[in-house]
N, C-alpha and C. Protein backbone atom coordinates (compact mmCIF):
# COMPACT_ATOMS: atom_id res chain seq x y z
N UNK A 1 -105.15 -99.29 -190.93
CA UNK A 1 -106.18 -99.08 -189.93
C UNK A 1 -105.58 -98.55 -188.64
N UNK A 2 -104.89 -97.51 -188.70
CA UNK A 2 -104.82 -96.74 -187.28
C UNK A 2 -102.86 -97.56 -187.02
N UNK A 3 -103.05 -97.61 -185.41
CA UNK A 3 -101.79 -98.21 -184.82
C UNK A 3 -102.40 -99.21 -184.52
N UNK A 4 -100.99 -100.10 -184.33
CA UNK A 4 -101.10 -102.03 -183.74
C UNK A 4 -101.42 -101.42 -182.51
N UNK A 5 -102.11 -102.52 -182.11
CA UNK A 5 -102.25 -102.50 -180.69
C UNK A 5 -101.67 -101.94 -179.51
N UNK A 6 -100.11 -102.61 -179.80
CA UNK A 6 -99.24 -102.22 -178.38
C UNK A 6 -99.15 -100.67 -178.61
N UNK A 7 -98.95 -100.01 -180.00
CA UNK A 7 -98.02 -98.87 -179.69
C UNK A 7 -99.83 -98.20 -179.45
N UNK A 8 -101.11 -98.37 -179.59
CA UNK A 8 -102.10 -97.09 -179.00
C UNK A 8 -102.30 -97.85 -177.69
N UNK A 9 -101.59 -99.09 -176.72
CA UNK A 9 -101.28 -99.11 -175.51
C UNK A 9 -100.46 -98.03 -174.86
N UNK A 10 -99.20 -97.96 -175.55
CA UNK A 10 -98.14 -96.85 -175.22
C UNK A 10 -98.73 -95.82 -175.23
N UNK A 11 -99.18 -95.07 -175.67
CA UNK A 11 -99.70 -93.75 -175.97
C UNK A 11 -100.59 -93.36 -175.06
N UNK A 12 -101.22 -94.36 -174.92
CA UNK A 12 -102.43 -94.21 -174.02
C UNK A 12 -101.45 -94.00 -172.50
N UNK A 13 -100.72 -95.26 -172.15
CA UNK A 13 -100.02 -94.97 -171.06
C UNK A 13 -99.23 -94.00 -170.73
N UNK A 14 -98.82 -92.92 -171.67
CA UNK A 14 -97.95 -91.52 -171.55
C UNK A 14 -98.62 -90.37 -171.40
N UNK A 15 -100.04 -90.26 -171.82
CA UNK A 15 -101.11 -89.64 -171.33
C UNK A 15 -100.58 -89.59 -169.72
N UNK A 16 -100.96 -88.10 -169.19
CA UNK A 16 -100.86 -88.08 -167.59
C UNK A 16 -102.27 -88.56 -167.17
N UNK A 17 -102.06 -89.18 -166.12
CA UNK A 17 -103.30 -89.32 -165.04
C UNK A 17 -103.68 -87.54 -164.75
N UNK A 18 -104.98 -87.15 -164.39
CA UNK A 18 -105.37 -85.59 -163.62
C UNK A 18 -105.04 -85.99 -162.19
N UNK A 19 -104.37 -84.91 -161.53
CA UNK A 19 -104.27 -85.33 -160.10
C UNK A 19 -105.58 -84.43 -159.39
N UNK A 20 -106.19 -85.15 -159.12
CA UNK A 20 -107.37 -84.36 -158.05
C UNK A 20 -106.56 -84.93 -156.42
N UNK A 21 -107.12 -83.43 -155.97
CA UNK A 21 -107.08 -83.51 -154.21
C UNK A 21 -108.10 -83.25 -153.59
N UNK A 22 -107.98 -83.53 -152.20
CA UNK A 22 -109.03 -83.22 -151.46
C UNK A 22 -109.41 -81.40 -150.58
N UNK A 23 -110.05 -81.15 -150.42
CA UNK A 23 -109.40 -80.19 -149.52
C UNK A 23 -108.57 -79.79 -148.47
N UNK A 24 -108.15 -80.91 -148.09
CA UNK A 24 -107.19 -81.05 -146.73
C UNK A 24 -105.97 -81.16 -147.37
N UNK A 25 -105.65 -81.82 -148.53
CA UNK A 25 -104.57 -81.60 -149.44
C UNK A 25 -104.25 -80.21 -149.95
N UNK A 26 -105.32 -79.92 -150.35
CA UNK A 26 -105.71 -77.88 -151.06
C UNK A 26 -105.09 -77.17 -150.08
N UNK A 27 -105.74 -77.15 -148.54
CA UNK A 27 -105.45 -76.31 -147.81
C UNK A 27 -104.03 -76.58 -147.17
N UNK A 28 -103.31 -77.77 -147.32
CA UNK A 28 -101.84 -77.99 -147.27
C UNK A 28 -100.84 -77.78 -147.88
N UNK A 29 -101.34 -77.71 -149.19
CA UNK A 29 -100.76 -76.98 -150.19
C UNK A 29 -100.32 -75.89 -150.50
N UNK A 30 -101.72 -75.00 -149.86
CA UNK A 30 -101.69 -73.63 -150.02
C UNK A 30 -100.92 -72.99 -148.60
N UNK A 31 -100.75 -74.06 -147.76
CA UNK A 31 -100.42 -73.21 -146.45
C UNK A 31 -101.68 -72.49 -145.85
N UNK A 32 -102.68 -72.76 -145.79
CA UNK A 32 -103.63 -72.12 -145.51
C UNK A 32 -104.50 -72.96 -144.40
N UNK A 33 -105.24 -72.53 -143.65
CA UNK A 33 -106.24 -73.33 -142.86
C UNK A 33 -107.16 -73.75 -143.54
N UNK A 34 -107.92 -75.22 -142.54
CA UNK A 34 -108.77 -76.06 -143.85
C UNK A 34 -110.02 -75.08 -143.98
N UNK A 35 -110.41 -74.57 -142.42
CA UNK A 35 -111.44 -73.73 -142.35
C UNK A 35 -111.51 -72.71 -143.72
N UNK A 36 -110.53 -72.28 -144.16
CA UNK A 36 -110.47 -70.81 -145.25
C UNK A 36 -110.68 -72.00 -146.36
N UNK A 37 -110.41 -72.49 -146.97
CA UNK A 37 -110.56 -73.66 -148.24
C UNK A 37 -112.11 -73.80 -148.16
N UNK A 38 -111.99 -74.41 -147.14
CA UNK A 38 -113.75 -74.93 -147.00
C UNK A 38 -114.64 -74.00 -147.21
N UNK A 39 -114.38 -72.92 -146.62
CA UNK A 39 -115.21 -71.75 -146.91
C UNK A 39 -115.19 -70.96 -148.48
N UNK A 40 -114.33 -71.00 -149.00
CA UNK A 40 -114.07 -70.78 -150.07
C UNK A 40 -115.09 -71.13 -150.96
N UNK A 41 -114.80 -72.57 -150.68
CA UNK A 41 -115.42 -73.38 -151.80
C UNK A 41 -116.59 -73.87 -151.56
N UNK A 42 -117.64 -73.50 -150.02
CA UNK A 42 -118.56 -73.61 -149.83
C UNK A 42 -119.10 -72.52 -150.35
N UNK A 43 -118.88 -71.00 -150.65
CA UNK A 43 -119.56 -69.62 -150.99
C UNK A 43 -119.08 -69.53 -152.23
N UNK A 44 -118.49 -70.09 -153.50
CA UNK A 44 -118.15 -69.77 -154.70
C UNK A 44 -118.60 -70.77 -155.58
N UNK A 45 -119.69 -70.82 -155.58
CA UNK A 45 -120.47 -71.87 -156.63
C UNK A 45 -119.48 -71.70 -158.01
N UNK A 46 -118.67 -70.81 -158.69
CA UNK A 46 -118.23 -71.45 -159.59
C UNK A 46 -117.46 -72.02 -159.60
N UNK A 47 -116.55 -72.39 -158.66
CA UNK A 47 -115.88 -73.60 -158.06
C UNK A 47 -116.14 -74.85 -158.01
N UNK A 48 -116.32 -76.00 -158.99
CA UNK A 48 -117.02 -77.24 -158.88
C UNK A 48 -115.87 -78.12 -158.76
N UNK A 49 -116.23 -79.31 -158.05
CA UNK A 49 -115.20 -80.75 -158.12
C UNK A 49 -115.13 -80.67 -159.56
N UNK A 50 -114.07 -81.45 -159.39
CA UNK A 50 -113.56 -82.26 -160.95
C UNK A 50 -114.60 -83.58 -160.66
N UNK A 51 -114.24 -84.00 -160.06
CA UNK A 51 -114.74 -85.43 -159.60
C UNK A 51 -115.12 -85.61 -157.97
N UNK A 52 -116.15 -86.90 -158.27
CA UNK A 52 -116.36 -87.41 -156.50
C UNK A 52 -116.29 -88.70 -156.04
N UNK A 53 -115.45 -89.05 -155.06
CA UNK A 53 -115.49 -90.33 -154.86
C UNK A 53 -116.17 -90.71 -152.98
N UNK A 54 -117.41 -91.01 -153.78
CA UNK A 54 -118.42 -91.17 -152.59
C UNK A 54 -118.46 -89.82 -152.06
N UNK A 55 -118.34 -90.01 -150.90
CA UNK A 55 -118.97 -88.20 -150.30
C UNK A 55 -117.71 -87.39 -150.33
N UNK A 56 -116.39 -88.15 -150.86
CA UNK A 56 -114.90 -86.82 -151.46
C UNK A 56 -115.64 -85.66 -152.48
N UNK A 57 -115.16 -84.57 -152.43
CA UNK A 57 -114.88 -83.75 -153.31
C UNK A 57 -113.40 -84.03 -153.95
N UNK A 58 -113.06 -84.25 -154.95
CA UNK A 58 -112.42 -83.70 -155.49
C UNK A 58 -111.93 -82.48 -156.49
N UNK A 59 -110.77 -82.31 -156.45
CA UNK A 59 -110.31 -80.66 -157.17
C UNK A 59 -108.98 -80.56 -157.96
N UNK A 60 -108.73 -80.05 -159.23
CA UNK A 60 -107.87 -80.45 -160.28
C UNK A 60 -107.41 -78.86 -159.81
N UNK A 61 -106.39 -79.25 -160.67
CA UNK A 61 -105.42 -77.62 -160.62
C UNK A 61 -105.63 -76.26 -161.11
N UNK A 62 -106.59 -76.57 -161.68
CA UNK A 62 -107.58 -75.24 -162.18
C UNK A 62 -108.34 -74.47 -160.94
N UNK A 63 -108.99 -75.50 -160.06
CA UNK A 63 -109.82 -75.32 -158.80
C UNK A 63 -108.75 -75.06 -157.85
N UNK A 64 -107.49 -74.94 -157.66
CA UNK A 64 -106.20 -74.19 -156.60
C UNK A 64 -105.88 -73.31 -157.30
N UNK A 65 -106.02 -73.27 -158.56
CA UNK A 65 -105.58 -71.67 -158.97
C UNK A 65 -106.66 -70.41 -158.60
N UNK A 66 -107.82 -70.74 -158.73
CA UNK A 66 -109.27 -70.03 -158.00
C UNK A 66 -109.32 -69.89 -156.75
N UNK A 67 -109.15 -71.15 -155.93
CA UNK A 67 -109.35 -71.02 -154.42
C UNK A 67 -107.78 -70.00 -154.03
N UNK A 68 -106.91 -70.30 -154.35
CA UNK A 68 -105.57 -69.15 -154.12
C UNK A 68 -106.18 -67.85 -154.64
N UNK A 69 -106.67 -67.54 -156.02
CA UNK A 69 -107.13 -66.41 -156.08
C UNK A 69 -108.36 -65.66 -155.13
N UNK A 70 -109.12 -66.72 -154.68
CA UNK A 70 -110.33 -66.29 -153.46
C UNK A 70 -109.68 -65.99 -152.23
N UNK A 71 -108.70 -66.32 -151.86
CA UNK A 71 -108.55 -66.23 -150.75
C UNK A 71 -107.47 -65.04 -150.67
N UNK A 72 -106.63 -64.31 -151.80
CA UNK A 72 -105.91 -63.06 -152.22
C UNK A 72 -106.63 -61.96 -151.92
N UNK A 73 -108.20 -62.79 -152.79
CA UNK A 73 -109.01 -61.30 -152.82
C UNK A 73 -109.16 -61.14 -151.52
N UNK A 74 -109.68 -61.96 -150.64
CA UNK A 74 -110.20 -61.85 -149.08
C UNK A 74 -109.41 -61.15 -148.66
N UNK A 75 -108.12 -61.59 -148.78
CA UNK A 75 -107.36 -60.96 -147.59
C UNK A 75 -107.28 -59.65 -147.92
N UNK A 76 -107.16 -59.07 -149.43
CA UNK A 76 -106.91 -58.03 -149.85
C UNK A 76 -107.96 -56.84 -149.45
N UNK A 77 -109.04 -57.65 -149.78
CA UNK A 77 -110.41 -56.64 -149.01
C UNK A 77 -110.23 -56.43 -147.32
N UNK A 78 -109.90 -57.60 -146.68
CA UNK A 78 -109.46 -57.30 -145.02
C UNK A 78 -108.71 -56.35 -144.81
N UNK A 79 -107.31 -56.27 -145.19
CA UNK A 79 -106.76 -54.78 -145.79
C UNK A 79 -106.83 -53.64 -145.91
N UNK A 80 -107.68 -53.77 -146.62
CA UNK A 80 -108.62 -52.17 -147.31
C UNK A 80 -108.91 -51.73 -145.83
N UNK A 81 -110.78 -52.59 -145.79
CA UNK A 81 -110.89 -52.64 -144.16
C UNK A 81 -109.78 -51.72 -143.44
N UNK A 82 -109.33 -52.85 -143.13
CA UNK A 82 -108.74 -52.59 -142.06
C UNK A 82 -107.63 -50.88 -142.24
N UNK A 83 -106.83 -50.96 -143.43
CA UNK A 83 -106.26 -49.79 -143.92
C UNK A 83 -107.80 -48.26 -143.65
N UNK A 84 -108.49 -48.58 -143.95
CA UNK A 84 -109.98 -47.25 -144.03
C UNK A 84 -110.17 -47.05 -142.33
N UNK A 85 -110.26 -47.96 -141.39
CA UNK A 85 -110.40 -47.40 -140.00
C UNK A 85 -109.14 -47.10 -139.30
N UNK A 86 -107.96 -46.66 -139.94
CA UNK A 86 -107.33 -46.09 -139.27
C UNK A 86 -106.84 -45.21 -140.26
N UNK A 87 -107.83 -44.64 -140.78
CA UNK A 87 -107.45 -43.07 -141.44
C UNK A 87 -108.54 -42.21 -140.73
């Protein structure tokens, strides 16, 4: 019938915990201001918490690989911008 007890204890305990952060963690992470995070993830609905604890957002590592990519594109379009009025 399966494993004894202790060893689907073990197993279970070698499983990783998910690390969720907050955005003030996100935007420390990234080196970035909290303002640009926040905004990010206030205008990109496909951006969802992993989880919430009370009025936290939380965000798994999938959701910093997106918000880093949102904020590439931004700057990259500022760029452009900015590269087009001085031609």
């Amino acid at each position: 019938m399966g494993l004894p007890v202790d060893a689907r204890y073990r197993m279970m305990a070698i499983r990783a915990v998910p690390t969720l952060t907050t955005p003030g963690v996100l935007a420390a992470a990234l080196e970035e201001p909290l303002h640009r995070v926040v905004y990010v993830l206030r205008t990109r609905p496909h951006i969802r918490p992993a989880a919430r604890a009370g009025r936290l957002r939380l965000y798994d590592r999938d959701a910093i690989a997106l918000i880093r990519h949102e904020l590439n594109a931004i700057d990259a379009r500022a760029t452009r911008r900015k590269g087009a009025e001085h031609e």
